[in-house]
C-alpha atoms as a PDB file:
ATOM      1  CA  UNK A   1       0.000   0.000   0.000  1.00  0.00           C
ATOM      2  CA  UNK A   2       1.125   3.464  -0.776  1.00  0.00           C
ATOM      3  CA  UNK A   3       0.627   6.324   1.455  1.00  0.00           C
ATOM      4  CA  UNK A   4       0.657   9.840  -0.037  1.00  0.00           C
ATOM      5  CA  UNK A   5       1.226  12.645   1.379  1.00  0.00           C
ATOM      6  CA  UNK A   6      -0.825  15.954   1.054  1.00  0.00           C
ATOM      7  CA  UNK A   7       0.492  19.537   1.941  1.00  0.00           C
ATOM      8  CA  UNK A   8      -3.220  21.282   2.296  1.00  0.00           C
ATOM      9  CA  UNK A   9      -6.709  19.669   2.679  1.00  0.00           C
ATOM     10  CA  UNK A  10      -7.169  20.862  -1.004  1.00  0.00           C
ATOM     11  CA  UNK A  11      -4.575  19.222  -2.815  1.00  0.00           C
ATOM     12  CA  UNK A  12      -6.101  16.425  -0.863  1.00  0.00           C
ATOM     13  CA  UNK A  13      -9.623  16.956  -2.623  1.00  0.00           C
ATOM     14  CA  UNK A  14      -8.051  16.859  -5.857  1.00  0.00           C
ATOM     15  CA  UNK A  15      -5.966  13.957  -5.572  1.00  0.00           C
ATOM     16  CA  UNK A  16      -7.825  11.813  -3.736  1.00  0.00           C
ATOM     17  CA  UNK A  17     -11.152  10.829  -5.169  1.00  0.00           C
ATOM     18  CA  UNK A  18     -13.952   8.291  -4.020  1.00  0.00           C
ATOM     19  CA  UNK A  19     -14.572   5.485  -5.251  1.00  0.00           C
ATOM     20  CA  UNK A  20     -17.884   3.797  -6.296  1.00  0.00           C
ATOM     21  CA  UNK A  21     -18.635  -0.258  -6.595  1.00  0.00           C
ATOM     22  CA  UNK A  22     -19.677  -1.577 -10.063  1.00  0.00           C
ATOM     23  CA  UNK A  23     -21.091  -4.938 -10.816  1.00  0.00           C
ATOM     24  CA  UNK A  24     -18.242  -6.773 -11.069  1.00  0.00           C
ATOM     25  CA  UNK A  25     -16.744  -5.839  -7.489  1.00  0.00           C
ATOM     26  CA  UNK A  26     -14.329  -3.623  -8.664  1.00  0.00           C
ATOM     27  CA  UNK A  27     -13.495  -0.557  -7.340  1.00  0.00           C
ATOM     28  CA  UNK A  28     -13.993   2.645  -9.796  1.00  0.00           C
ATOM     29  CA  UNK A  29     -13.299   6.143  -8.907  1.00  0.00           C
ATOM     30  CA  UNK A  30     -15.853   8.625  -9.201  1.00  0.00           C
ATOM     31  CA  UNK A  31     -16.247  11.732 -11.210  1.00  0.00           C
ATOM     32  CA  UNK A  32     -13.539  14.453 -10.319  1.00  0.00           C
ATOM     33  CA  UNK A  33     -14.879  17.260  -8.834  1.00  0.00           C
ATOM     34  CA  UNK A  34     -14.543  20.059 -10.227  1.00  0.00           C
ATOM     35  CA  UNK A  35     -13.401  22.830  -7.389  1.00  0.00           C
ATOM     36  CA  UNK A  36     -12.222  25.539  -9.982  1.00  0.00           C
ATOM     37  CA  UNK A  37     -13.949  29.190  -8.648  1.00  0.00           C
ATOM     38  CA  UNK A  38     -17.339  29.601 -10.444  1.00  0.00           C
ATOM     39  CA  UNK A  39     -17.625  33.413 -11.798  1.00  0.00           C
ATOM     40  CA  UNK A  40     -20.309  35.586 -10.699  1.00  0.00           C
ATOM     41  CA  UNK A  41     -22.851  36.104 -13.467  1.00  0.00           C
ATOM     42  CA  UNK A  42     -23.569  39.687 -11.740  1.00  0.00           C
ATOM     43  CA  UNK A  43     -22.546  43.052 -13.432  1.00  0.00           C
ATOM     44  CA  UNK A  44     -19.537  44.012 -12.136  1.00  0.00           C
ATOM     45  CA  UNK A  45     -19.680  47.683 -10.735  1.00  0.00           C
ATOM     46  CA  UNK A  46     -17.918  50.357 -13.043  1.00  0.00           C
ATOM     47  CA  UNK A  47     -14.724  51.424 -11.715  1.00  0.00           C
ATOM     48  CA  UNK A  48     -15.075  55.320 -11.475  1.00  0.00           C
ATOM     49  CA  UNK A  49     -12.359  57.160 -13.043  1.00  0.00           C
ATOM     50  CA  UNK A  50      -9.241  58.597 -11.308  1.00  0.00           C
ATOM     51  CA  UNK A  51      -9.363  62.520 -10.888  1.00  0.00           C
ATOM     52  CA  UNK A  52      -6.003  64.025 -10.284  1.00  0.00           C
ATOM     53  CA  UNK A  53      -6.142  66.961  -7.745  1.00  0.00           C
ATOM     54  CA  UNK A  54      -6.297  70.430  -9.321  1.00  0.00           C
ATOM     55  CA  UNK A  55      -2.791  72.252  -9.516  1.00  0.00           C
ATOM     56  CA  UNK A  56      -3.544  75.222  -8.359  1.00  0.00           C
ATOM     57  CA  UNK A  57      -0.189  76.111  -7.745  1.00  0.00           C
ATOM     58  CA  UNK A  58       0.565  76.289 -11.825  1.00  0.00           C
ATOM     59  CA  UNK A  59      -2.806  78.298 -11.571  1.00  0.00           C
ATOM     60  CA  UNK A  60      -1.416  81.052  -9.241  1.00  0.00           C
ATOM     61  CA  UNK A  61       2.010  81.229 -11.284  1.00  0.00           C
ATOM     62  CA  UNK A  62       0.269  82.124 -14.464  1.00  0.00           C
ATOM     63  CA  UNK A  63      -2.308  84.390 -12.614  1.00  0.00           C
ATOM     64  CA  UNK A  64      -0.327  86.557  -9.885  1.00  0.00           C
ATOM     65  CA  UNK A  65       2.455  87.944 -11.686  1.00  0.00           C
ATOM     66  CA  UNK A  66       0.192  89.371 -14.207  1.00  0.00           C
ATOM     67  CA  UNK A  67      -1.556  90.657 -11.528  1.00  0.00           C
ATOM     68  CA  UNK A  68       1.555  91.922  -9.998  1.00  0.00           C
ATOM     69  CA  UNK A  69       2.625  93.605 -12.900  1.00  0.00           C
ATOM     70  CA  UNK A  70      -0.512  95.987 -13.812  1.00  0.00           C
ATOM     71  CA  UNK A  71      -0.771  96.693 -10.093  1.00  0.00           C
ATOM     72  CA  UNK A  72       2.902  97.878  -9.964  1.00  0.00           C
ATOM     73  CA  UNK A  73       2.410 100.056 -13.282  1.00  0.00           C
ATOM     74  CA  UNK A  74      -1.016 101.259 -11.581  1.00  0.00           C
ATOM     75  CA  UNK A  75       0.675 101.681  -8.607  1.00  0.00           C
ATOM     76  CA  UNK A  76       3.372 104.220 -10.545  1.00  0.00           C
ATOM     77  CA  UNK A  77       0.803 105.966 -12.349  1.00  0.00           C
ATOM     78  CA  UNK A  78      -0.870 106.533  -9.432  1.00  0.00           C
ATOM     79  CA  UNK A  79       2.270 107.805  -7.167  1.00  0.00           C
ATOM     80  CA  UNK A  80       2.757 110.087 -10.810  1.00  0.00           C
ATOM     81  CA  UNK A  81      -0.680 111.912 -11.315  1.00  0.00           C
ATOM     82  CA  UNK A  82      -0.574 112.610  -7.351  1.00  0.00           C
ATOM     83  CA  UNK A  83       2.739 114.328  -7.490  1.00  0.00           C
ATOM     84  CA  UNK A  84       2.954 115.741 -10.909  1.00  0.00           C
ATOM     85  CA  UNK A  85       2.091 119.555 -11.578  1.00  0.00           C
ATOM     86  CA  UNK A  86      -0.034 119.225 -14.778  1.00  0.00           C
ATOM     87  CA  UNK A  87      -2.872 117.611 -13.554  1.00  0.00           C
ATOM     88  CA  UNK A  88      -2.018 114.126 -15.204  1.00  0.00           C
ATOM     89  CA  UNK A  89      -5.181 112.310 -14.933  1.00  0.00           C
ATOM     90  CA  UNK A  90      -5.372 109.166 -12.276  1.00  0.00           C
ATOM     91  CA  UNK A  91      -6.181 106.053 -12.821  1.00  0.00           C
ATOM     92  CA  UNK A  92      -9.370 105.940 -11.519  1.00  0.00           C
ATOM     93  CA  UNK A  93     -10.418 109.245 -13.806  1.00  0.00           C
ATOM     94  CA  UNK A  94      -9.324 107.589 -16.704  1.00  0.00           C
ATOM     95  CA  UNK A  95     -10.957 104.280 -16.092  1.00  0.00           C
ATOM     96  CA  UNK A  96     -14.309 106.233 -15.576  1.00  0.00           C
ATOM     97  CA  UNK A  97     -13.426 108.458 -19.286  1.00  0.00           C
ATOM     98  CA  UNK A  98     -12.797 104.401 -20.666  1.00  0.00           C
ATOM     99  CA  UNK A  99     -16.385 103.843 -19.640  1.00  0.00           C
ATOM    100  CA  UNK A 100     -17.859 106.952 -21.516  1.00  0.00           C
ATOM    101  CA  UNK A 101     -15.353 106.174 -24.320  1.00  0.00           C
ATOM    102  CA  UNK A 102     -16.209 102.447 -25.029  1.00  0.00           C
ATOM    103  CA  UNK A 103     -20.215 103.416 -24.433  1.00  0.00           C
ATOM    104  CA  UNK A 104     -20.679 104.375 -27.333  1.00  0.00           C
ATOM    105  CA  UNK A 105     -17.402 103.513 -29.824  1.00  0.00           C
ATOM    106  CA  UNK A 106     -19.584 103.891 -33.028  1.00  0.00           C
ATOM    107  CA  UNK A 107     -21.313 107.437 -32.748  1.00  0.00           C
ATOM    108  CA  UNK A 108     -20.428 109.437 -35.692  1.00  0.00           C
ATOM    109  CA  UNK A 109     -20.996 113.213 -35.939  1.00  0.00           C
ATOM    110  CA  UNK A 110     -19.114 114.125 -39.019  1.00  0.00           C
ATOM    111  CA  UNK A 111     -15.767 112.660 -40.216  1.00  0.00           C
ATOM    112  CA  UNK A 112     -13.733 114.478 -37.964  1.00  0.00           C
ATOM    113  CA  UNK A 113     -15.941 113.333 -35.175  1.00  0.00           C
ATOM    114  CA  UNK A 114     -16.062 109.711 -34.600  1.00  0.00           C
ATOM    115  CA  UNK A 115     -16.093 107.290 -31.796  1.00  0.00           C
ATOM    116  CA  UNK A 116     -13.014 105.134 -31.207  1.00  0.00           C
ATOM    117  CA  UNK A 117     -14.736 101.858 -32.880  1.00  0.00           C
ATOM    118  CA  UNK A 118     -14.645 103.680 -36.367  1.00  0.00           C
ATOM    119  CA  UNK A 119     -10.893 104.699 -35.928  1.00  0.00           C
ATOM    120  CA  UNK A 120      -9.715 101.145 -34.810  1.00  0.00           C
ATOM    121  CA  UNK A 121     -11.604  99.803 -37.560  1.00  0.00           C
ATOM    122  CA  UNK A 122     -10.124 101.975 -40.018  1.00  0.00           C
ATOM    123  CA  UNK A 123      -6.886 101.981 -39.172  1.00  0.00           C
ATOM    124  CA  UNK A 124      -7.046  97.814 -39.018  1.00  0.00           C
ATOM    125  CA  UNK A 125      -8.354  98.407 -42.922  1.00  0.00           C
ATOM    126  CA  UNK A 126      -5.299  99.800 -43.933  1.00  0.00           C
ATOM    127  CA  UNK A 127      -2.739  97.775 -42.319  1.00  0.00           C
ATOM    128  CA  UNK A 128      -4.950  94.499 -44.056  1.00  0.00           C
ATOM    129  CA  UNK A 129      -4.450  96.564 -47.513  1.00  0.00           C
ATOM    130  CA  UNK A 130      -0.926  97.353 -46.775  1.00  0.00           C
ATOM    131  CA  UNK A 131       0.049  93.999 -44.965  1.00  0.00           C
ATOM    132  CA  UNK A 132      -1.575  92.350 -47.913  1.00  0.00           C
ATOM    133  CA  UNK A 133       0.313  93.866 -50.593  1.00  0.00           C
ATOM    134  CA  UNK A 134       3.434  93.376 -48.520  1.00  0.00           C
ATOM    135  CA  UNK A 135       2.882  89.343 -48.288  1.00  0.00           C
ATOM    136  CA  UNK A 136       1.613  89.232 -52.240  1.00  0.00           C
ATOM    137  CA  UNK A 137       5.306  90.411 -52.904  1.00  0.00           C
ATOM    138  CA  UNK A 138       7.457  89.930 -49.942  1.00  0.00           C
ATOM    139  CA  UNK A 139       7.094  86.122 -49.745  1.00  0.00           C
ATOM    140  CA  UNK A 140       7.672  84.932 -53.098  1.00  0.00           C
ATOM    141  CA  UNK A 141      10.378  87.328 -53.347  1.00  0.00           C
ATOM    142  CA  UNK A 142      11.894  85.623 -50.193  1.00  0.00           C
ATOM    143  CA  UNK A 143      11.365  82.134 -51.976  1.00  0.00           C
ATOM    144  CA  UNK A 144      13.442  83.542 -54.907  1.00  0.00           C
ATOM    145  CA  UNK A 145      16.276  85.134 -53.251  1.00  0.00           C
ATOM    146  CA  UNK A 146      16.813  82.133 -51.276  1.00  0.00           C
ATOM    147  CA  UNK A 147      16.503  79.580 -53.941  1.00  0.00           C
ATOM    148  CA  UNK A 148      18.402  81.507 -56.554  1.00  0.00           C
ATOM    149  CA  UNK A 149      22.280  82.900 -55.511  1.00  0.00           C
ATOM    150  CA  UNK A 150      22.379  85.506 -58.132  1.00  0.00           C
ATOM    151  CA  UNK A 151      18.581  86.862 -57.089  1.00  0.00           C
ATOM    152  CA  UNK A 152      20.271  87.052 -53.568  1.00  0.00           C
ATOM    153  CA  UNK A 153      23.617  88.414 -54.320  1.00  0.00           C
ATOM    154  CA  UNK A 154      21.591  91.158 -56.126  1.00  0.00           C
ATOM    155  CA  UNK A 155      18.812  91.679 -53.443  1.00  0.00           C
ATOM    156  CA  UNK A 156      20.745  91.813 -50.705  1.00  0.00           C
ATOM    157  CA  UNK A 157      22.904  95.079 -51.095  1.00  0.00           C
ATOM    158  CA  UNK A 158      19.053  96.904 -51.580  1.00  0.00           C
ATOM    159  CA  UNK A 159      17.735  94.852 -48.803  1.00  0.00           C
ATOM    160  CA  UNK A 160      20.887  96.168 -46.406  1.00  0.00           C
ATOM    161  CA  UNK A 161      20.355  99.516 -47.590  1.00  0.00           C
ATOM    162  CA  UNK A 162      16.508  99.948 -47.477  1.00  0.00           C
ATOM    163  CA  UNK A 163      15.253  98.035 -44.121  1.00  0.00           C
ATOM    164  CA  UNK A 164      16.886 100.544 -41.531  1.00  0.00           C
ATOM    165  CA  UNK A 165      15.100 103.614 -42.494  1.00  0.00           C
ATOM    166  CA  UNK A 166      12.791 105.009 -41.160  1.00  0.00           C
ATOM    167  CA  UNK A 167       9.483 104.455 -41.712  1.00  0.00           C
ATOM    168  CA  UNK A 168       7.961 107.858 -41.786  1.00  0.00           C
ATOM    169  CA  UNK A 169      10.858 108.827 -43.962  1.00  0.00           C
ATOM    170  CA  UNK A 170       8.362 107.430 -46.649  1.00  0.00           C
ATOM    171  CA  UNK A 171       5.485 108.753 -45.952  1.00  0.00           C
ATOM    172  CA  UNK A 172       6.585 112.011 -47.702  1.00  0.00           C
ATOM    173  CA  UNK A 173       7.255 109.606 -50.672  1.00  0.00           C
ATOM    174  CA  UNK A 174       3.477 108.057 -51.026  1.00  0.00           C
ATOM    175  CA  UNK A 175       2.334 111.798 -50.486  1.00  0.00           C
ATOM    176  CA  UNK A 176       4.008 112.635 -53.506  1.00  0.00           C
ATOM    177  CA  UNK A 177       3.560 110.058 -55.816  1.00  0.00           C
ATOM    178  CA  UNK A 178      -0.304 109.107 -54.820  1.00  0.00           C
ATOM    179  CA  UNK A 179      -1.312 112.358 -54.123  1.00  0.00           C
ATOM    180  CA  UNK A 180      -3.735 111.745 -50.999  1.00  0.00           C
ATOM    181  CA  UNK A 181      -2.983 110.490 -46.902  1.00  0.00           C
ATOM    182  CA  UNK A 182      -4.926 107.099 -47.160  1.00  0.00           C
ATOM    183  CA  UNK A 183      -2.314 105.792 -50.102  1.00  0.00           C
ATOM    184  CA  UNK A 184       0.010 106.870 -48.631  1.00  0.00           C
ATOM    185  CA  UNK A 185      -0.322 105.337 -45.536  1.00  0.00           C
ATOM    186  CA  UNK A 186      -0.907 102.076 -47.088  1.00  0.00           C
ATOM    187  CA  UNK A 187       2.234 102.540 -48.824  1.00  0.00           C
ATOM    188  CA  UNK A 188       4.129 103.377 -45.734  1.00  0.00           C
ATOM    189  CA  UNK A 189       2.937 100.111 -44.112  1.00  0.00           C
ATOM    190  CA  UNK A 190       4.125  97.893 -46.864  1.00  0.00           C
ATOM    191  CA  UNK A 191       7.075  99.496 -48.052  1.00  0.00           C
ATOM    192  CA  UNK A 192       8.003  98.767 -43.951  1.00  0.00           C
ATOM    193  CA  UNK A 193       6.808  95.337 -43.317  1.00  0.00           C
ATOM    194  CA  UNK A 194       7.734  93.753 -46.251  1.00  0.00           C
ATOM    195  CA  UNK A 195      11.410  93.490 -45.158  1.00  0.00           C
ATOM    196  CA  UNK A 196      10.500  90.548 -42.237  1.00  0.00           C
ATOM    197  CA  UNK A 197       8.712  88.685 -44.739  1.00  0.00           C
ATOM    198  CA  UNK A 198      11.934  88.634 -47.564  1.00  0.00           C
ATOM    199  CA  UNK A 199      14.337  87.987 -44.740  1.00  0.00           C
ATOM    200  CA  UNK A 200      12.667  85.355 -42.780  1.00  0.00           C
ATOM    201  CA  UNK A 201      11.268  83.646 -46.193  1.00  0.00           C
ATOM    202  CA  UNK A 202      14.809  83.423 -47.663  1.00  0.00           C
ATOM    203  CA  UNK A 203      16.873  81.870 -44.520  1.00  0.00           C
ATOM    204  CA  UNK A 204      14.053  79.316 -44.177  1.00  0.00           C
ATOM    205  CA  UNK A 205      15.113  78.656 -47.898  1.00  0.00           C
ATOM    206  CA  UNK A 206      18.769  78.955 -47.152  1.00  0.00           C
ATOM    207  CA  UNK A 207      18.444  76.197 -44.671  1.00  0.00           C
ATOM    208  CA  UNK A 208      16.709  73.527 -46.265  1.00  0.00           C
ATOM    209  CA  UNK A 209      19.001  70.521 -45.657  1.00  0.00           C
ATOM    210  CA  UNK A 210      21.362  70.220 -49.017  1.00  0.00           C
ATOM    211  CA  UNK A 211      20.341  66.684 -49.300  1.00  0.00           C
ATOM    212  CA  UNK A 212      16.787  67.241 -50.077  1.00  0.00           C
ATOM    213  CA  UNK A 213      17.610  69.103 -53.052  1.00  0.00           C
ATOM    214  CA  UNK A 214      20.493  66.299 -54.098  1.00  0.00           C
ATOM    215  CA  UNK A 215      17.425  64.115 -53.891  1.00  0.00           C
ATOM    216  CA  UNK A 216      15.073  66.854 -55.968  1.00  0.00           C
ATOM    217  CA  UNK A 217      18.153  66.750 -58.769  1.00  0.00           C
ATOM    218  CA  UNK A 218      18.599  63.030 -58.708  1.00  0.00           C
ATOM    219  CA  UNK A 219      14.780  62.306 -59.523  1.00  0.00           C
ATOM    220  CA  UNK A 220      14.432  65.258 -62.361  1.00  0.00           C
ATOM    221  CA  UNK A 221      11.510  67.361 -60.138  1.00  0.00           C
ATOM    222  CA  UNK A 222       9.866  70.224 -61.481  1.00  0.00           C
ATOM    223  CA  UNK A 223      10.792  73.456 -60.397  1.00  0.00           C
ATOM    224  CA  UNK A 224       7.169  73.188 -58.803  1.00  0.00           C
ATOM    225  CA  UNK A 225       7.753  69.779 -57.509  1.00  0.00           C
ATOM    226  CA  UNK A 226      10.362  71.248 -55.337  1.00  0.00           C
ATOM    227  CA  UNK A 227       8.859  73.934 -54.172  1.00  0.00           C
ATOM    228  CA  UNK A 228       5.404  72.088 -53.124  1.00  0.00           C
ATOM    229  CA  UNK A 229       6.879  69.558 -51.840  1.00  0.00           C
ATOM    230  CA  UNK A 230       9.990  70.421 -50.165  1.00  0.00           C
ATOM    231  CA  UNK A 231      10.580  74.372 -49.967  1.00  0.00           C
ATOM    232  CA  UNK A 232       7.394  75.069 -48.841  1.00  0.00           C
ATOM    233  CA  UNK A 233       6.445  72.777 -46.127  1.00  0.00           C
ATOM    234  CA  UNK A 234      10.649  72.956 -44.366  1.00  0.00           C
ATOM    235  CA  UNK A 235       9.967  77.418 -44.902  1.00  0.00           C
ATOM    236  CA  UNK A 236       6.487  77.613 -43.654  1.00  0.00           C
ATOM    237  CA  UNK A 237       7.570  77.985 -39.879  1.00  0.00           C
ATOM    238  CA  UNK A 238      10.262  80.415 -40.609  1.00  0.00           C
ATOM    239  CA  UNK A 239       7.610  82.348 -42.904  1.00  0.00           C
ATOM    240  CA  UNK A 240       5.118  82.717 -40.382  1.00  0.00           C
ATOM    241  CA  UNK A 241       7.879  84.249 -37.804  1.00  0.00           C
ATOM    242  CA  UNK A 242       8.160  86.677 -40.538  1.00  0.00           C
ATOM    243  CA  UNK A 243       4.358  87.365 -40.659  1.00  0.00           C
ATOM    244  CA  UNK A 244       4.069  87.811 -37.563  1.00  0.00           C
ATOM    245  CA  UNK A 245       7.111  90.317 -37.393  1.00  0.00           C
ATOM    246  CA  UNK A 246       5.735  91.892 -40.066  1.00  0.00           C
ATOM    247  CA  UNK A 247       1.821  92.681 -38.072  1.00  0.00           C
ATOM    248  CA  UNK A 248       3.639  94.075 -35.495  1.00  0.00           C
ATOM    249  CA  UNK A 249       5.580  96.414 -37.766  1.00  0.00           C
ATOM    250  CA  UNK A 250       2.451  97.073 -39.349  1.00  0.00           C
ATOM    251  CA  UNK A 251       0.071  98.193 -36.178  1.00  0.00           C
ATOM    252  CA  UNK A 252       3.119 100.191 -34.953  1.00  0.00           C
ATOM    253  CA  UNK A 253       3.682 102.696 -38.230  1.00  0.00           C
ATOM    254  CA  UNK A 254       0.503 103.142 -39.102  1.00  0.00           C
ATOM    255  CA  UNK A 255      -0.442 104.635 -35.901  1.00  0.00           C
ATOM    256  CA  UNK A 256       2.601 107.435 -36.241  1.00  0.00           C
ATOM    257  CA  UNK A 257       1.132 107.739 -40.087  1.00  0.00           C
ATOM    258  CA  UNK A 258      -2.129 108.609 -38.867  1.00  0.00           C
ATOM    259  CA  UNK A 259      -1.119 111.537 -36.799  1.00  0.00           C
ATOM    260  CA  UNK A 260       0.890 112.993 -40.306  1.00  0.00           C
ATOM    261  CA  UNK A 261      -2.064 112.324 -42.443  1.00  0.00           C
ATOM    262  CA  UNK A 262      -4.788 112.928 -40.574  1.00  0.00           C
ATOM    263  CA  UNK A 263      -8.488 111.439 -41.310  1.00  0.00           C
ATOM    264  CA  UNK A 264      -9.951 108.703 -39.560  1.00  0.00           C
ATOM    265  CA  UNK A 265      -7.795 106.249 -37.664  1.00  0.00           C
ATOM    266  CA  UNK A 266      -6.365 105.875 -34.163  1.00  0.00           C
ATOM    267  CA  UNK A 267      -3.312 107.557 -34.925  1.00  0.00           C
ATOM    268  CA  UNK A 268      -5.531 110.676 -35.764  1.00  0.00           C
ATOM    269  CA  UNK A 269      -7.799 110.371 -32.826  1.00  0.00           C
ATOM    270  CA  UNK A 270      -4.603 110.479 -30.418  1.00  0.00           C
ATOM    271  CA  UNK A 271      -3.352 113.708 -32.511  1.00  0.00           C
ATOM    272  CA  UNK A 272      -6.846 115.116 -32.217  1.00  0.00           C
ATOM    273  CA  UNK A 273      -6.937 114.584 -28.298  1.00  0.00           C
ATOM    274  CA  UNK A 274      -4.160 115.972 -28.264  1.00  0.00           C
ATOM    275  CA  UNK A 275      -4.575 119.327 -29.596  1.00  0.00           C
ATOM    276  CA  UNK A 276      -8.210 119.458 -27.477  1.00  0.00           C
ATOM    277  CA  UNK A 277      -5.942 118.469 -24.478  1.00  0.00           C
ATOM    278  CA  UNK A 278      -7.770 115.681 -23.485  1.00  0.00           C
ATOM    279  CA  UNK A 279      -5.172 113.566 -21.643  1.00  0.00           C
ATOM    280  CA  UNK A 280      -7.117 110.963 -20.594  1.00  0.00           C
ATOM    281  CA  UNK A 281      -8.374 109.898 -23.791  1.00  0.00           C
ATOM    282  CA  UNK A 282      -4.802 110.057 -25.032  1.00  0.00           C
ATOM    283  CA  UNK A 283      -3.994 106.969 -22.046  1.00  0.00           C
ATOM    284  CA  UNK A 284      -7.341 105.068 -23.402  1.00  0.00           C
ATOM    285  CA  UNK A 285      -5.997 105.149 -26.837  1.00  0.00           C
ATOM    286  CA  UNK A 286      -2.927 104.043 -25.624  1.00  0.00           C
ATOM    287  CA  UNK A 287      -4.371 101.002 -24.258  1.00  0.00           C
ATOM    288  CA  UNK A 288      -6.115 100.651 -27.064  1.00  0.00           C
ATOM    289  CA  UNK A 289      -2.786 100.441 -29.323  1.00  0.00           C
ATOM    290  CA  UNK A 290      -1.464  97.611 -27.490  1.00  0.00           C
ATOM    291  CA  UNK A 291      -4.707  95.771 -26.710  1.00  0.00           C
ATOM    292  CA  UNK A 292      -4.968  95.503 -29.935  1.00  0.00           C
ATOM    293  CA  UNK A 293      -1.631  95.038 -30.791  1.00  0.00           C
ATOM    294  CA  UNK A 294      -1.362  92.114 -28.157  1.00  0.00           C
ATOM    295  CA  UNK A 295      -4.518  90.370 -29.888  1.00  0.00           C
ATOM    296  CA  UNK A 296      -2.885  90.640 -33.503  1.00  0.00           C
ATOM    297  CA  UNK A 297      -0.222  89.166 -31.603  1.00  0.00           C
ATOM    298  CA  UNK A 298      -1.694  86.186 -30.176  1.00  0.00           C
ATOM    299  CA  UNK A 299      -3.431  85.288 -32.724  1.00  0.00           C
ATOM    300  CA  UNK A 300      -0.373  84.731 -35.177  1.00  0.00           C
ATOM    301  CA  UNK A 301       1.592  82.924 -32.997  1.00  0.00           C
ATOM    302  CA  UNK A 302      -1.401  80.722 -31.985  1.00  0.00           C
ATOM    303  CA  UNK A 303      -0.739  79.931 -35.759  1.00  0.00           C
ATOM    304  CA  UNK A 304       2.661  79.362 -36.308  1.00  0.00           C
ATOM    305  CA  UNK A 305       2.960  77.146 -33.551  1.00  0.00           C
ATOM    306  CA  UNK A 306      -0.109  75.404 -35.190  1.00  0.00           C
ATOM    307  CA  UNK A 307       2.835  74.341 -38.008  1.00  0.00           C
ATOM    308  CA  UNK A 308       5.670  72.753 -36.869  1.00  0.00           C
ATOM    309  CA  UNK A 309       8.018  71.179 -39.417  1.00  0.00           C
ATOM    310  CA  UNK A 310       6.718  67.766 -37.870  1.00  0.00           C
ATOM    311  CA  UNK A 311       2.848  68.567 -38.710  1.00  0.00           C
ATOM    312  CA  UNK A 312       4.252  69.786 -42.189  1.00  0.00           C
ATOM    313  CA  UNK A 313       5.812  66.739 -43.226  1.00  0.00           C
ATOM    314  CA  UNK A 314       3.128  64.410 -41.950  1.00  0.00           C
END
């Protein structure tokens, strides 16, 4: 007889089964039983999902020192309108002249006399007509002089000499040769952003890896060819910097255009304050200016980071 030996009563109930007597006498073992764990036919209950805790801590970073920083410039322009001579208007003044201001920004009582909305507007319609033109010419020009060396050996020297001057050193230019302030306005504002779009447009070009144009030679491509498929999508970053150079060069002459030329625009309407001495709309329209400027801003980089040179090629 052989004795086994079991290490837990279940290994026992395994092994070890009964037995049952059949006709003949002999012995046969019954049916295993089957002691495997019999799943629940109930719905298990949904496992809610795991919230991470808010981090307000990121929250306050990006909140307070904005904060911070308009209360310190309030706090200076405060200290400055209570110890200044010429009865520089306060803060609290001018936020009260905002709210008559921006009441009613579309009130027009002849076209000398016109709330704020019309002169933002207008001045916004001729940086679109002269930011347009610049961009029609300005970014297949930069495509050229960096594809071509003798387009860029002969751009260059005009590029150098043109892009520092001034830019109301041409406003007397579009007076003369368009004969009226709105032209030549528009004129100023291309004939001044149109350098950020050449420049940034041809180093994109300039720095497209060597070997993807070895590759462009090898296979034959079309002048077209290459520049759909490889110029374009490896510049496209470096041509939106330029764009968005380009706004901000934009908003910034044509409000110093709009005092020289008069009409309807912000420019004018800070000129115009100016000469009724109306200080505090002078600060509003400063605000303005960069309000605006900031949004113009934002919004362009918003797209150029929408196309990096990963989300090109894909």
């Amino acid at each position: 007889m052989v004795s086994a030996v079991f290490h837990s009563p279940l290994e026992a109930a395994v092994l070890v089964r009964p037995t049952v007597p059949s006709a003949s006498g002999v012995a046969i073992p019954a049916p295993a039983i089957n002691l495997a764990p019999v799943e629940s036919t109930q719905p298990k209950p949904a496992r809610l999902p795991t919230r991470l805790p808010f981090d307000w801590a990121g929250l306050l970073l990006k909140v307070l020192p904005p904060i911070f920083g308009l209360g310190l410039l309030t706090g200076i322009w405060a200290i400055i309108s209570m110890t200044s001579t010429s009865n520089f208007p306060s803060p609290i003044d001018t936020f009260k002249q905002a709210l008559d201001v921006f009441g009613d920004p579309f009130y027009s009582k002849g076209p000398n006399d016109q709330g704020i909305g019309w002169n933002i507007l207008s001045s916004l319609k001729r940086v679109a007509f002269g930011f347009g033109m610049a961009a029609a010419v300005g970014i297949p020009l930069g495509f050229a002089i960096g594809r071509f060396v003798f387009l860029s050996r002969m751009f260059n020297p005009l590029i150098s000499l043109l892009r520092p001057v001034s830019p109301l050193a041409w406003l007397p230019i579009g007076l003369l040769v368009f004969k009226g302030a709105n032209p030549a306005a528009i004129w100023t504002i291309f004939i001044c952003s149109i350098w950020p779009m050449i420049i940034n447009t041809a180093v994109g070009v300039q720095r497209v890896p060597q070997d993807y144009m070895n590759v462009a030679r090898v296979l034959n491509l079309s002048e077209w060819k290459i520049f759909t498929k490889i110029l374009f999508p490896a510049v496209l970053p470096y041509m939106l910097t330029g764009v968005r150079l380009a706004v901000g060069t934009a908003w910034l002459v044509i409000v110093a255009a709009e005092m020289l030329t008069g009409g309807v625009g912000i420019g004018f309407w800070v000129w115009d304050e100016w000469n009724n001495l109306n200080v505090k709309n002078i600060i509003i329209a400063i605000f303005t200016i960069g309000i605006v400027g900031l949004i113009l801003e934002f919004a362009l980089i918003k797209l150029a980071t929408a196309f990096t040179f990963e989300e090109v090629k894909s």
